[in-house]
N, C-alpha and C. Protein backbone atom coordinates (compact mmCIF):
# COMPACT_ATOMS: atom_id res chain seq x y z
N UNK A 1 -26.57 -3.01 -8.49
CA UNK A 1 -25.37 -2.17 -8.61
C UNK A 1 -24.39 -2.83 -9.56
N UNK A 2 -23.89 -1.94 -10.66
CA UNK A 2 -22.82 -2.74 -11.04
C UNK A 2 -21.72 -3.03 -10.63
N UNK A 3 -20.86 -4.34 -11.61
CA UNK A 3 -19.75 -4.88 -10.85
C UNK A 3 -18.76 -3.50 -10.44
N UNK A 4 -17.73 -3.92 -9.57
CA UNK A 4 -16.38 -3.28 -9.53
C UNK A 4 -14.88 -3.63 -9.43
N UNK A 5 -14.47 -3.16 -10.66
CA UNK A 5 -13.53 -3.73 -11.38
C UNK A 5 -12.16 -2.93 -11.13
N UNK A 6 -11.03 -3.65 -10.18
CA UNK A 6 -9.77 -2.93 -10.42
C UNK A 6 -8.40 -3.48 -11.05
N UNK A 7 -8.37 -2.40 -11.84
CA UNK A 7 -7.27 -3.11 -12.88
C UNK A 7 -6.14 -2.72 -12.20
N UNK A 8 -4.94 -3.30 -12.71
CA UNK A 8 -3.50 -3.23 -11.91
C UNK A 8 -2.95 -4.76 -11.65
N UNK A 9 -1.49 -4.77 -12.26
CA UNK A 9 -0.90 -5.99 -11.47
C UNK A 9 -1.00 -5.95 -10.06
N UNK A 10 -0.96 -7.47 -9.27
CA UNK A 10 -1.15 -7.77 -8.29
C UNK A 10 -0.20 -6.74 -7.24
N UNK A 11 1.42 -7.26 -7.82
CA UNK A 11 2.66 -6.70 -7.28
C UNK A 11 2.69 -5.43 -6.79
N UNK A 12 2.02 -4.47 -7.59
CA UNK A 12 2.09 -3.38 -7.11
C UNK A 12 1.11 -2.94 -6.00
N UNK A 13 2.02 -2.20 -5.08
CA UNK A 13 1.59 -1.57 -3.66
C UNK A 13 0.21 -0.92 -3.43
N UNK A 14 -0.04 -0.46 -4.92
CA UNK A 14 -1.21 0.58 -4.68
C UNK A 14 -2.32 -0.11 -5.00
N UNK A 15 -1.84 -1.31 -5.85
CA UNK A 15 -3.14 -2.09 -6.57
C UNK A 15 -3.41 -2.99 -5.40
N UNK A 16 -2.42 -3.32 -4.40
CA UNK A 16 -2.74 -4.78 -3.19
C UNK A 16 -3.60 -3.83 -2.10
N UNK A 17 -3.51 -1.93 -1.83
CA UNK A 17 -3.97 -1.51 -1.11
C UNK A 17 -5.15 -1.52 -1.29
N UNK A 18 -6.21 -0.82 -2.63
CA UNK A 18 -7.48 -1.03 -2.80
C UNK A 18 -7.74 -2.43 -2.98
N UNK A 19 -7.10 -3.38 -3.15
CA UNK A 19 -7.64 -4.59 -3.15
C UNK A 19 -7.94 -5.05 -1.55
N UNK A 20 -7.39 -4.68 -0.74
CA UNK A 20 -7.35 -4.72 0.84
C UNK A 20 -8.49 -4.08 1.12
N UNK A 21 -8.75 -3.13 0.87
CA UNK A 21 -10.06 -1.56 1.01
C UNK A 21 -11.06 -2.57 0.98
N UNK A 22 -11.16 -3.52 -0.77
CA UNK A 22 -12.48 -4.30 -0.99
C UNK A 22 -12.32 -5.30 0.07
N UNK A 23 -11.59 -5.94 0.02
CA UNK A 23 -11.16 -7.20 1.61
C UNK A 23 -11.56 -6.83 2.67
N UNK A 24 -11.20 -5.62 2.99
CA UNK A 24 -11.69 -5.42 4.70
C UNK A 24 -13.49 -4.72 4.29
N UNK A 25 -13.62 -4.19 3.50
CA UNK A 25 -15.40 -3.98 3.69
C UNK A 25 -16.28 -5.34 3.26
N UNK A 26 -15.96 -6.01 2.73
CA UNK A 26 -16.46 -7.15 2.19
C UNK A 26 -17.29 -7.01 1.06
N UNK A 27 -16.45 -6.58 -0.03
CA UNK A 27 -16.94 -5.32 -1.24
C UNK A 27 -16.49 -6.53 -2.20
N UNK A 28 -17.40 -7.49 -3.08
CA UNK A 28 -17.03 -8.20 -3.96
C UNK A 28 -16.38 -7.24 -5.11
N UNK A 29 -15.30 -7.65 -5.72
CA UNK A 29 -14.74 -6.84 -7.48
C UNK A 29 -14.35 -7.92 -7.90
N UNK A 30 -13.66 -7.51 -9.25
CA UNK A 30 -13.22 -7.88 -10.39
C UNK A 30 -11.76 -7.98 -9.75
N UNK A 31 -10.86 -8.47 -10.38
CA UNK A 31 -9.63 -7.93 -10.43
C UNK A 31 -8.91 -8.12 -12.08
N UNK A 32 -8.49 -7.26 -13.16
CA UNK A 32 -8.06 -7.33 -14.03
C UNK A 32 -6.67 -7.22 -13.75
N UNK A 33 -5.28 -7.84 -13.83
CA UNK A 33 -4.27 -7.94 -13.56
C UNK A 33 -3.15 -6.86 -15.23
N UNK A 34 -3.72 -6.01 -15.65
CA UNK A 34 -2.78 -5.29 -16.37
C UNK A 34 -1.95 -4.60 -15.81
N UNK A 35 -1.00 -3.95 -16.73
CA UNK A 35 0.78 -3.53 -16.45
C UNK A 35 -0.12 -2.03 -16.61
N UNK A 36 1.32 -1.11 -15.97
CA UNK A 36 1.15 0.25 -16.43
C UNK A 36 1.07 0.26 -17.88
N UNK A 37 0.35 1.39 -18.72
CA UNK A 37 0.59 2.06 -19.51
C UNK A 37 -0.06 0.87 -20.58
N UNK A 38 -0.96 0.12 -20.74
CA UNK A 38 -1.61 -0.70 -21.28
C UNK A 38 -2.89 0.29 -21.92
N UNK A 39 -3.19 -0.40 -22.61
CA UNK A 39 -4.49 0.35 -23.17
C UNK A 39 -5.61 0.94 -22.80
N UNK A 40 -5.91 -0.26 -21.66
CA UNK A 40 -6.91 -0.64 -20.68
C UNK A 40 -6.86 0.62 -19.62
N UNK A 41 -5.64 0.71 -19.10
CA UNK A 41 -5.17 1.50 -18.16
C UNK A 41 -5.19 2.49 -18.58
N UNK A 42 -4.36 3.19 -19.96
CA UNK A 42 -4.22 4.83 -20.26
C UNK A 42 -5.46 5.43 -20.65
N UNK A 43 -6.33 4.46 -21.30
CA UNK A 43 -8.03 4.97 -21.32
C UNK A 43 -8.26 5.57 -19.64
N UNK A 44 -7.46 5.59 -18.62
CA UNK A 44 -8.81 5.85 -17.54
C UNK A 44 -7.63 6.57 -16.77
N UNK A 45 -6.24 6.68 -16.64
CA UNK A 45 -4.81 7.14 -16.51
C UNK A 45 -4.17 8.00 -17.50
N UNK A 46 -4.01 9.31 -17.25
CA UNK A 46 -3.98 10.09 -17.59
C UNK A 46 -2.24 10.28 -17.91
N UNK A 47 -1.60 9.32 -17.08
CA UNK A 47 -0.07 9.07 -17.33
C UNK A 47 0.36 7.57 -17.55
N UNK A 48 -1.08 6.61 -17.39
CA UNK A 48 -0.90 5.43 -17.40
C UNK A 48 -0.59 4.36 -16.04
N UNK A 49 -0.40 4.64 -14.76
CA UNK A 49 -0.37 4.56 -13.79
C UNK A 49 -1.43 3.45 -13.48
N UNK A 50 -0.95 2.71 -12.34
CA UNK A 50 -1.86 1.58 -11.52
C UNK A 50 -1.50 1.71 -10.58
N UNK A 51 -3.29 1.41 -9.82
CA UNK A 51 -4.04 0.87 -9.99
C UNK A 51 -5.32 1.95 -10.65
N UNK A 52 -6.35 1.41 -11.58
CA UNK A 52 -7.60 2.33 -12.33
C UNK A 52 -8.50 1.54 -11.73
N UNK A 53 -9.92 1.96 -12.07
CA UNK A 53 -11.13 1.74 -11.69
C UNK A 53 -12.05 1.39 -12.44
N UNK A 54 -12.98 0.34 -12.49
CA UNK A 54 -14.13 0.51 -13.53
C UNK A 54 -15.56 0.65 -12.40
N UNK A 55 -16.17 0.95 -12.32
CA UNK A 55 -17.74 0.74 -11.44
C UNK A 55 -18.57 1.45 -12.36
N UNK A 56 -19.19 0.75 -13.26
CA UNK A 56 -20.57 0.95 -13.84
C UNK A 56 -19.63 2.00 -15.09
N UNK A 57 -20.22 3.48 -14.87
CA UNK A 57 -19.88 4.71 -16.17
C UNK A 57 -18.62 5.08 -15.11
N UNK A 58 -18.54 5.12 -14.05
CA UNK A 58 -17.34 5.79 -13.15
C UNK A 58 -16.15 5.31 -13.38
N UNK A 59 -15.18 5.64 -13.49
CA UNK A 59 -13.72 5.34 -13.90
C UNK A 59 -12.55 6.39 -12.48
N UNK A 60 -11.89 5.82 -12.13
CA UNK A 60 -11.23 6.34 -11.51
C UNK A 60 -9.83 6.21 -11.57
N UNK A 61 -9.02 6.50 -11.13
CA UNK A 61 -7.35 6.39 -11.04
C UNK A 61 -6.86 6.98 -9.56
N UNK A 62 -5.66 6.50 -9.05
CA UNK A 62 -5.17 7.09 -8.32
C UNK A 62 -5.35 6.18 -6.92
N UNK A 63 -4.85 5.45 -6.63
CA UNK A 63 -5.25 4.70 -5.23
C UNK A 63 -6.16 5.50 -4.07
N UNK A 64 -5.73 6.67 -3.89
CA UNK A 64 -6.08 7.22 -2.66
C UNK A 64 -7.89 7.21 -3.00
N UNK A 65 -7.61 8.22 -4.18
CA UNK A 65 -9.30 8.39 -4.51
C UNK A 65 -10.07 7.31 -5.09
N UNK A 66 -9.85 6.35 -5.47
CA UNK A 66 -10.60 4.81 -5.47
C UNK A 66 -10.55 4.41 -4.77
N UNK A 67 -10.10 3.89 -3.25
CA UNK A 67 -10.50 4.02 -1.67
C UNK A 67 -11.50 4.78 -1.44
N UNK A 68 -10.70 6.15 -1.32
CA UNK A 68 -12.25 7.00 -0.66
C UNK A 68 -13.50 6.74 -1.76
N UNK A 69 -13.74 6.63 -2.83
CA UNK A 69 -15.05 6.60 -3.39
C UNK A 69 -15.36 4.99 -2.95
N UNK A 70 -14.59 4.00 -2.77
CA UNK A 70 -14.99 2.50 -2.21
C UNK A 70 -15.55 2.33 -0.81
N UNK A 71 -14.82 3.20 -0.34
CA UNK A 71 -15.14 3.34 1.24
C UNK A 71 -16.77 4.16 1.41
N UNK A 72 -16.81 5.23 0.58
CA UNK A 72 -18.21 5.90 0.81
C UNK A 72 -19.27 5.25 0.02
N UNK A 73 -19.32 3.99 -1.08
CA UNK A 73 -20.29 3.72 -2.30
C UNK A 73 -20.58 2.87 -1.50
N UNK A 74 -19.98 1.82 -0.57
CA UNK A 74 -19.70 0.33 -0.23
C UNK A 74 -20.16 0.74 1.18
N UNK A 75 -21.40 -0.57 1.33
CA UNK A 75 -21.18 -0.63 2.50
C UNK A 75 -19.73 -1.34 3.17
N UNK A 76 -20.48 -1.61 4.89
CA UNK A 76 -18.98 -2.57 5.71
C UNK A 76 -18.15 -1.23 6.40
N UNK A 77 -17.42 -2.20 7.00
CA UNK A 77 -16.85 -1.43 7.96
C UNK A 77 -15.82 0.00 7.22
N UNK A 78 -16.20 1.17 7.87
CA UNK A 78 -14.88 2.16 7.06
C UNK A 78 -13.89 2.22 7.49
N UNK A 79 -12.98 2.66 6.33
CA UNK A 79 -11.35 2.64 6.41
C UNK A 79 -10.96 4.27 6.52
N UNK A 80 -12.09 4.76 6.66
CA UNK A 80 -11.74 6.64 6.69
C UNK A 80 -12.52 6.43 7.21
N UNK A 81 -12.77 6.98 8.37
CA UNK A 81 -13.45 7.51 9.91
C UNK A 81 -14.11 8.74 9.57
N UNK A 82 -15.80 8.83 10.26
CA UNK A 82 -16.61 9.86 9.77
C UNK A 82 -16.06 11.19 10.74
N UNK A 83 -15.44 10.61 11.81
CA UNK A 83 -14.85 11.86 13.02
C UNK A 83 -13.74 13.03 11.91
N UNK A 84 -13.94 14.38 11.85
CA UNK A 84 -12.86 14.74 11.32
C UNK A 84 -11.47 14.82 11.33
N UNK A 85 -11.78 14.76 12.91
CA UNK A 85 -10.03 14.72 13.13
C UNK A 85 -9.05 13.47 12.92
N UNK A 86 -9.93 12.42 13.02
CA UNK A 86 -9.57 10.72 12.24
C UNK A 86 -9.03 10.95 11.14
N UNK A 87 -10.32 11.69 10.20
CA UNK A 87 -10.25 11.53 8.72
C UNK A 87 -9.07 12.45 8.55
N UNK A 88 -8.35 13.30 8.98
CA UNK A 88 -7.41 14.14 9.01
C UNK A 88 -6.54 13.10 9.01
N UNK A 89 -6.27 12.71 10.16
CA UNK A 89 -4.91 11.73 10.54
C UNK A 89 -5.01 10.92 9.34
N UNK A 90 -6.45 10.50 9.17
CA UNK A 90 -5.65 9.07 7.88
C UNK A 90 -5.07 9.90 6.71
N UNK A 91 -5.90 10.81 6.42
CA UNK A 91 -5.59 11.80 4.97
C UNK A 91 -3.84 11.87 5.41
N UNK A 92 -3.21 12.00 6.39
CA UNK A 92 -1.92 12.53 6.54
C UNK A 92 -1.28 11.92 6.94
N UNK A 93 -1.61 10.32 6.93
CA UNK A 93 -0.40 9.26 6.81
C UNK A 93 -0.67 8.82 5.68
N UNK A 94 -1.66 8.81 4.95
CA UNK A 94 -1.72 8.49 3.54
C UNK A 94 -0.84 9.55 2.81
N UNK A 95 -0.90 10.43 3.20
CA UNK A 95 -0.15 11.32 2.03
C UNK A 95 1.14 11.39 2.40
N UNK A 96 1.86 11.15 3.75
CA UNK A 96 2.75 10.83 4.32
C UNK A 96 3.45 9.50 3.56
N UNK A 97 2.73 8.59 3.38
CA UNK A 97 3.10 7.25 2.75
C UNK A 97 3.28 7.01 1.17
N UNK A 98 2.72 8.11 0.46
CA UNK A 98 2.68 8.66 -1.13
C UNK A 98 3.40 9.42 -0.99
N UNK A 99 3.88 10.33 -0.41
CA UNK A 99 5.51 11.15 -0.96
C UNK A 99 6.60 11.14 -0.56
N UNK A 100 6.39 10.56 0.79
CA UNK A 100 8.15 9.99 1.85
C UNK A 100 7.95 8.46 1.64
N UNK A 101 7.11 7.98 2.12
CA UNK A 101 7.80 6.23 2.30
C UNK A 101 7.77 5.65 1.12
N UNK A 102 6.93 5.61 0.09
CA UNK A 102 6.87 5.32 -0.95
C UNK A 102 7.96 5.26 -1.68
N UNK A 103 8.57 6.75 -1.89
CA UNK A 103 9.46 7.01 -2.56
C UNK A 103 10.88 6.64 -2.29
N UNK A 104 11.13 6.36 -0.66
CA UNK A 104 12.31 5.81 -0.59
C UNK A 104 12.38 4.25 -0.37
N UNK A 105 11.28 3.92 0.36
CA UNK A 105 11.01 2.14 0.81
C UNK A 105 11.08 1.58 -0.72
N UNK A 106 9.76 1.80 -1.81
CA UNK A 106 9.57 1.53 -2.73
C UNK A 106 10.52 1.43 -4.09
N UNK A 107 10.05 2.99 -4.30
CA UNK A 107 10.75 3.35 -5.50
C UNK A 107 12.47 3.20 -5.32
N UNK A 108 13.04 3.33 -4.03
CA UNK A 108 14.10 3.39 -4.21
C UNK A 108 15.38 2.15 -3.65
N UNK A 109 14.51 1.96 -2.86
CA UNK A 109 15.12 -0.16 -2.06
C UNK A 109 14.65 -0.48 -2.99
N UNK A 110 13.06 -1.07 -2.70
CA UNK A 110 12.58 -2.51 -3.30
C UNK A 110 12.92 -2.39 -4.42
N UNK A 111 12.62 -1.46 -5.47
CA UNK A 111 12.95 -1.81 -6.62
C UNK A 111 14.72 -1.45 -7.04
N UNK A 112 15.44 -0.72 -6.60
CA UNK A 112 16.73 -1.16 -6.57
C UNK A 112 17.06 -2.93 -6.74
N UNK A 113 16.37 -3.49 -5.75
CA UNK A 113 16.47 -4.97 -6.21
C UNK A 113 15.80 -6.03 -6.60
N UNK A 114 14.38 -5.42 -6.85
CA UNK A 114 13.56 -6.26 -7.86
C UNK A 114 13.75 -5.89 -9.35
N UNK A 115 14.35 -4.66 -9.09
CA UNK A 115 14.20 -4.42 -10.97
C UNK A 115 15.51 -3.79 -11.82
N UNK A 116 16.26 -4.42 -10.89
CA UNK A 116 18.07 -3.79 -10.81
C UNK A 116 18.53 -3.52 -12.74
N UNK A 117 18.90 -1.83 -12.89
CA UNK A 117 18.92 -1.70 -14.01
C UNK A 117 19.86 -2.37 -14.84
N UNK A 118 20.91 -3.46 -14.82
CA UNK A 118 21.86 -3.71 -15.52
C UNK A 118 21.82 -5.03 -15.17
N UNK A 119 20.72 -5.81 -14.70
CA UNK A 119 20.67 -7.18 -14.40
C UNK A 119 21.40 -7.25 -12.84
N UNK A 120 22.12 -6.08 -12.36
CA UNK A 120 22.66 -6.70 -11.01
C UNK A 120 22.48 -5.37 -10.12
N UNK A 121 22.10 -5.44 -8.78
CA UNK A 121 21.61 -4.57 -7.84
C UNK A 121 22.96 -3.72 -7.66
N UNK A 122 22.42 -2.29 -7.58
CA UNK A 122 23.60 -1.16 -7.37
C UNK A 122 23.45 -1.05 -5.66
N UNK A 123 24.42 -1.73 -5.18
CA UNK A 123 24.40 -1.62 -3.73
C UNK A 123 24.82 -0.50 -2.95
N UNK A 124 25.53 0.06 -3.88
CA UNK A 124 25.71 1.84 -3.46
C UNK A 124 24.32 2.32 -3.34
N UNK A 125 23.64 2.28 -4.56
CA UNK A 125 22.34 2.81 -4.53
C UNK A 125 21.46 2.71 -3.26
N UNK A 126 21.19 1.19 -3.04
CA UNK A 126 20.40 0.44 -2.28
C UNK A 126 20.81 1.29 -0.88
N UNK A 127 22.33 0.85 -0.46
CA UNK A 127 22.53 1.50 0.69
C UNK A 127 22.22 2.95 1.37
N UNK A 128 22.57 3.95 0.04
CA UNK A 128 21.66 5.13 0.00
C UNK A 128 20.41 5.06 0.61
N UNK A 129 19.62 4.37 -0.11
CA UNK A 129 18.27 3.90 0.22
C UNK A 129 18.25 3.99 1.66
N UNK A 130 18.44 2.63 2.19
CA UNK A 130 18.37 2.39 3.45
C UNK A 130 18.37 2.92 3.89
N UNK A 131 19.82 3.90 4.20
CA UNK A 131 19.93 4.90 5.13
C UNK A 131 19.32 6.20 5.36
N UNK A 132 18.56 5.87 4.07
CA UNK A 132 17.04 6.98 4.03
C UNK A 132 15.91 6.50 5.08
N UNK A 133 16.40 5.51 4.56
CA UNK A 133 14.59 4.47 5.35
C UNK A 133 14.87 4.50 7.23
N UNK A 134 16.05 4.68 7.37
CA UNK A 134 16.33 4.25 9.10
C UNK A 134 15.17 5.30 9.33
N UNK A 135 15.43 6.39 9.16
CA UNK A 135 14.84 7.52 10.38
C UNK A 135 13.31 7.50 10.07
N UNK A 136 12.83 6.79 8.54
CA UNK A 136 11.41 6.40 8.50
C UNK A 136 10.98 5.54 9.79
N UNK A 137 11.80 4.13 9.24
CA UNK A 137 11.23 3.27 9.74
C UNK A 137 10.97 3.92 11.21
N UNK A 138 11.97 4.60 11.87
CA UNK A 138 11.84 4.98 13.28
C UNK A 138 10.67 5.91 13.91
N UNK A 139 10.41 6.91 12.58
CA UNK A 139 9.02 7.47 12.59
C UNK A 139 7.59 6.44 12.98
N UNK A 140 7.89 5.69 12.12
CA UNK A 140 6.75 4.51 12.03
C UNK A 140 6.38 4.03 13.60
N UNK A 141 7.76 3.58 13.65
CA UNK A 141 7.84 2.98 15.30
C UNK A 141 7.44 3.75 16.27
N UNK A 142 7.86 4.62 16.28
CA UNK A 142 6.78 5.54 17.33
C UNK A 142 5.27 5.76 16.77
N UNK A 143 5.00 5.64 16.05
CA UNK A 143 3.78 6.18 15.61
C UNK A 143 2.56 5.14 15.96
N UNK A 144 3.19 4.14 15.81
CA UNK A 144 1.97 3.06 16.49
C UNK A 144 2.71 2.45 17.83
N UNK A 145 3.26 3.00 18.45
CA UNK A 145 3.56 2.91 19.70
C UNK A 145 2.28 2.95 20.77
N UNK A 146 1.49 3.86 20.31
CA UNK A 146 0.50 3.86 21.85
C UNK A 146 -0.91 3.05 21.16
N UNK A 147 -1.08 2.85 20.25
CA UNK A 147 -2.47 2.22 19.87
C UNK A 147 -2.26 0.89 19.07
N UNK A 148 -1.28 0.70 18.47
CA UNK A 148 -1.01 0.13 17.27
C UNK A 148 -1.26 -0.03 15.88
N UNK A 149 -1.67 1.45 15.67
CA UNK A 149 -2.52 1.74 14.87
C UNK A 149 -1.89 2.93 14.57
N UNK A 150 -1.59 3.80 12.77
CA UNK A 150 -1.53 4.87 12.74
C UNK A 150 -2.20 6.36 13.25
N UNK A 151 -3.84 5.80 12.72
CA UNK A 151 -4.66 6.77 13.07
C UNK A 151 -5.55 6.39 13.93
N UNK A 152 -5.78 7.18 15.12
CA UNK A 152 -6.47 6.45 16.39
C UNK A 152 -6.34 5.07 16.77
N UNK A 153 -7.48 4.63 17.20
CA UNK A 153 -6.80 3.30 17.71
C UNK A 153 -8.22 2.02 17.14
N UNK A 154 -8.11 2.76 15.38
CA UNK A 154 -8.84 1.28 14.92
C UNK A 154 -8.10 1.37 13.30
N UNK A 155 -8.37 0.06 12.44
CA UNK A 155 -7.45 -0.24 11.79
C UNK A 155 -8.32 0.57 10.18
N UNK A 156 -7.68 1.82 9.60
CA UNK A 156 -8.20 2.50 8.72
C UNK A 156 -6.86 2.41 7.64
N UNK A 157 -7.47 3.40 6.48
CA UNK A 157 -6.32 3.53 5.55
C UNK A 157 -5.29 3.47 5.22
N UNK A 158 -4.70 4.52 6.15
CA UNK A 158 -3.54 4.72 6.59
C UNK A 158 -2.77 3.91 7.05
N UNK A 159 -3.07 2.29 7.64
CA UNK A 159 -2.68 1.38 8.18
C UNK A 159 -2.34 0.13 6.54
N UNK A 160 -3.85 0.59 6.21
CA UNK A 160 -4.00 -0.64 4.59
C UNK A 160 -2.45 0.26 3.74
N UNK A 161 -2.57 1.57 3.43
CA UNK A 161 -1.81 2.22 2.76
C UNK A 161 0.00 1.89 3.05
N UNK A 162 0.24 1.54 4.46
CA UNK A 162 1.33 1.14 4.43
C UNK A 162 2.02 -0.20 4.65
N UNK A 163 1.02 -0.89 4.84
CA UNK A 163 1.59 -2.41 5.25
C UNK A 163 1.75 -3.04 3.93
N UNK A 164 1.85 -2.67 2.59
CA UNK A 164 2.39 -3.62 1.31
C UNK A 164 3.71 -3.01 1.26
N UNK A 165 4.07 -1.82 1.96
CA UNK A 165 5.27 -1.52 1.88
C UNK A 165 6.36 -2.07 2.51
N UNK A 166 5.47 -1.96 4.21
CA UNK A 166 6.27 -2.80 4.94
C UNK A 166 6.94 -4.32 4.45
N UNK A 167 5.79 -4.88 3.98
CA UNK A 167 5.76 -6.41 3.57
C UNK A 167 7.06 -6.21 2.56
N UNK A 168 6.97 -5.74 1.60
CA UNK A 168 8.22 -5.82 0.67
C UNK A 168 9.72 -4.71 1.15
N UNK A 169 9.49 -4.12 1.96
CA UNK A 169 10.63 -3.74 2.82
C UNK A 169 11.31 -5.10 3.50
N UNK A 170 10.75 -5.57 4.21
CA UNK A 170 11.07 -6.91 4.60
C UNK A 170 11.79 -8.17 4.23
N UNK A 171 11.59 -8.08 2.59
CA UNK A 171 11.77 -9.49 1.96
C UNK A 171 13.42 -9.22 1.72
N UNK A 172 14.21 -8.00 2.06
CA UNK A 172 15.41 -7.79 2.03
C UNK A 172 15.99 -7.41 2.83
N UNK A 173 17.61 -8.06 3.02
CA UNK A 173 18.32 -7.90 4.21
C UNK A 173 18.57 -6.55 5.41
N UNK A 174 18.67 -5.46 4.79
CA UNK A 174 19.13 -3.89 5.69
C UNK A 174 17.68 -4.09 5.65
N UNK A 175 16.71 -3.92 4.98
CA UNK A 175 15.38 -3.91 5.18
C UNK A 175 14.68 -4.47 6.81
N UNK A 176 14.64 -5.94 6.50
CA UNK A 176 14.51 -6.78 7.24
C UNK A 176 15.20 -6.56 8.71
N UNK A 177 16.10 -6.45 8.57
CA UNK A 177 17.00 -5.82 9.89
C UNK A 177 16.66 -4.84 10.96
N UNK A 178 16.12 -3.48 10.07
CA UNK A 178 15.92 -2.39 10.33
C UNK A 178 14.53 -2.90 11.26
N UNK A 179 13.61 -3.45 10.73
CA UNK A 179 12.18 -3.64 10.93
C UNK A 179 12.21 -4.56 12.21
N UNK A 180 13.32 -5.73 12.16
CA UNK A 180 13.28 -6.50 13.66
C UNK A 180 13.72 -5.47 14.75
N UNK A 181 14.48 -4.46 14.41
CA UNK A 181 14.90 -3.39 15.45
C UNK A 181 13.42 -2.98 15.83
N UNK A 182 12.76 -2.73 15.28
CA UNK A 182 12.11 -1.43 15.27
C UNK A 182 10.74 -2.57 16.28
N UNK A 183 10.82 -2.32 18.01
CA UNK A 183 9.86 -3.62 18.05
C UNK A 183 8.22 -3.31 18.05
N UNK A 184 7.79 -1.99 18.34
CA UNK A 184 6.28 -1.72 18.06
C UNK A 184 6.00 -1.83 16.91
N UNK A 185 6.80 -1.88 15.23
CA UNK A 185 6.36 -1.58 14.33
C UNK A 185 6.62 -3.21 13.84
N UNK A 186 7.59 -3.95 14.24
CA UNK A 186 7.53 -5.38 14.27
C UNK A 186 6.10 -6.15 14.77
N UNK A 187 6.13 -5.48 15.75
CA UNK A 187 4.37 -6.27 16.36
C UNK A 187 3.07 -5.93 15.65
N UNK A 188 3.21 -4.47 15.32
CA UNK A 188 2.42 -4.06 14.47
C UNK A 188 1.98 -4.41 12.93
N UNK A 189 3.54 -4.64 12.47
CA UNK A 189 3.23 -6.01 11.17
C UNK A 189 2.64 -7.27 11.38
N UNK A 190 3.30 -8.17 12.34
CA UNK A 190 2.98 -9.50 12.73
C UNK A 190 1.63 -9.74 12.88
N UNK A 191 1.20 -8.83 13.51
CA UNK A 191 -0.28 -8.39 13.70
C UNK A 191 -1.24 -8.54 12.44
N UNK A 192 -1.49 -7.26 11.89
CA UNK A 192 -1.51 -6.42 10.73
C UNK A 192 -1.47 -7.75 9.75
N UNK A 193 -0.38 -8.23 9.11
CA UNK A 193 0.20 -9.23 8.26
C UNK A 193 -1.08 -10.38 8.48
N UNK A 194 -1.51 -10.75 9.70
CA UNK A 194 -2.10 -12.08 9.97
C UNK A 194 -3.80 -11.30 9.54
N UNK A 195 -4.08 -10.05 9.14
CA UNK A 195 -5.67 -9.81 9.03
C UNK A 195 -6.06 -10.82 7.32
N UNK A 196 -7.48 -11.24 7.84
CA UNK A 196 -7.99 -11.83 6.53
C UNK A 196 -7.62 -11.11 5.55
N UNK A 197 -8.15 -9.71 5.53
CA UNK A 197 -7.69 -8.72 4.00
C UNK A 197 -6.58 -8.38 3.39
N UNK A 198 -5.46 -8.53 4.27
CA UNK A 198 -4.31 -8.53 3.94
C UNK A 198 -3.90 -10.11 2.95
N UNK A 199 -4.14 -10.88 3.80
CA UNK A 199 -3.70 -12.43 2.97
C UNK A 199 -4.94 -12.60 2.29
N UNK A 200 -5.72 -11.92 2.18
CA UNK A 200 -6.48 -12.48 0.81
C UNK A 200 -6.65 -11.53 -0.97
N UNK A 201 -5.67 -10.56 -0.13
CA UNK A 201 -5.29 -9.35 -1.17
C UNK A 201 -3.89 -9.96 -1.58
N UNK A 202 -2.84 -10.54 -0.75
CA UNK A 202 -1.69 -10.83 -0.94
C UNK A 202 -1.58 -10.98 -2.60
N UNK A 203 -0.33 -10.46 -3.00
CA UNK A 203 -0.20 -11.13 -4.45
C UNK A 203 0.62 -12.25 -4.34
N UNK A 204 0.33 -13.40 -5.51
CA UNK A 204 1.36 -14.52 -5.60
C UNK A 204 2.96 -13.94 -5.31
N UNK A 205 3.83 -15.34 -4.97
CA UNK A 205 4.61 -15.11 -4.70
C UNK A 205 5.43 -15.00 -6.38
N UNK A 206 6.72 -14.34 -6.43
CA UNK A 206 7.59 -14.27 -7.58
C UNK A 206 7.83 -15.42 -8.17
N UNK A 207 8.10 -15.33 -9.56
CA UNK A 207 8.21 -16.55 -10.31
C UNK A 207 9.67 -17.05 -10.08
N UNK A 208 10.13 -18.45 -9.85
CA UNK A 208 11.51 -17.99 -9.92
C UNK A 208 11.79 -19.23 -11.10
């Protein structure tokens, strides 16, 4: 079989999730560490976007669907459940986690202060943020309340899909705060955080 190769900086959420996918099946790859919108990348990204795919002639884009084709090519344990009503639930915290949490945890905290447009964090902004994220995070917290687990009660996609978020929700103060409140979804990281695939997907820490 040929190799499998995923390109994407480490940092980003979507590139540490399929790198987790290969971690928890025990799916040897590549990892090519390019930026959005690189050469490498817009050959196979249609907007330039990471994380892309190489496996043999197959090329893929899009986190969700380079999972599911990793999860079905690869042997090892699956991260999408053959039961339908599983595969439902993960499909719908994954997509849950690509158009709500993403967009406010991510796009709109973390990088508010990893990538602050004028050299200094708009704390108006940020706070906005947050006060987006409370009634998430609180979603969350109930949600792995009875299993500890999003979808049923074993550790699939939907679980890989949101814990790089969590992790960098965390590394900041209202962030951090919110998440010690929140105590099923606290245990559920602590947890979660300590799996081999997680710390062996981890990206380095920031340069300082």
């Amino acid at each position: 079989m040929p190799a499998l190769e995923i390109i994407g900086v480490p940092q980003s959420n979507y590139v540490w999730v399929v790198r987790m996918v290969c971690e928890e099946k025990g799916v040897p790859y590549a990892h090519t560490p390019e930026r959005p919108h690189t050469a490498e990348v817009d050959a196979i990204h249609p907007f330039g976007k990471i994380p892309v795919m190489r496996h043999g002639e197959v090329t893929l884009c899009e986190s969700k669907a380079i999972a599911t084709y990793i999860d079905r090519v690869f042997d090892g344990p699956k991260v999408i459940p053959d039961d339908p009503k599983l595969a439902a639930q993960v499909e719908q915290w994954v997509s849950l986690g690509n158009v709500e949490f993403d967009k406010v945890m991510i796009r709109q905290y973390v990088v508010g202060y990893a990538f602050p447009k004028d050299g200094k964090p708009d704390m108006a902004a940020i706070g906005e943020a947050a006060a987006k994220m409370k009634p998430q995070i609180a979603v969350l917290d109930r949600a792995v309340a009875g299993t500890g687990h999003l979808a049923g009660d074993s550790f699939t996609l939907a679980d890989i899909n949101i814990l790089p978020m969590l992790f960098y929700v965390n590394r900041f103060e209202e962030g951090k705060a919110m998440l010690a409140g929140a105590k099923n979804l606290s245990a559920y990281m602590e947890r979660h955080f300590a799996r081999p695939s997680f710390q062996k997907s981890k990206p380095p820490p920031p340069k300082t």
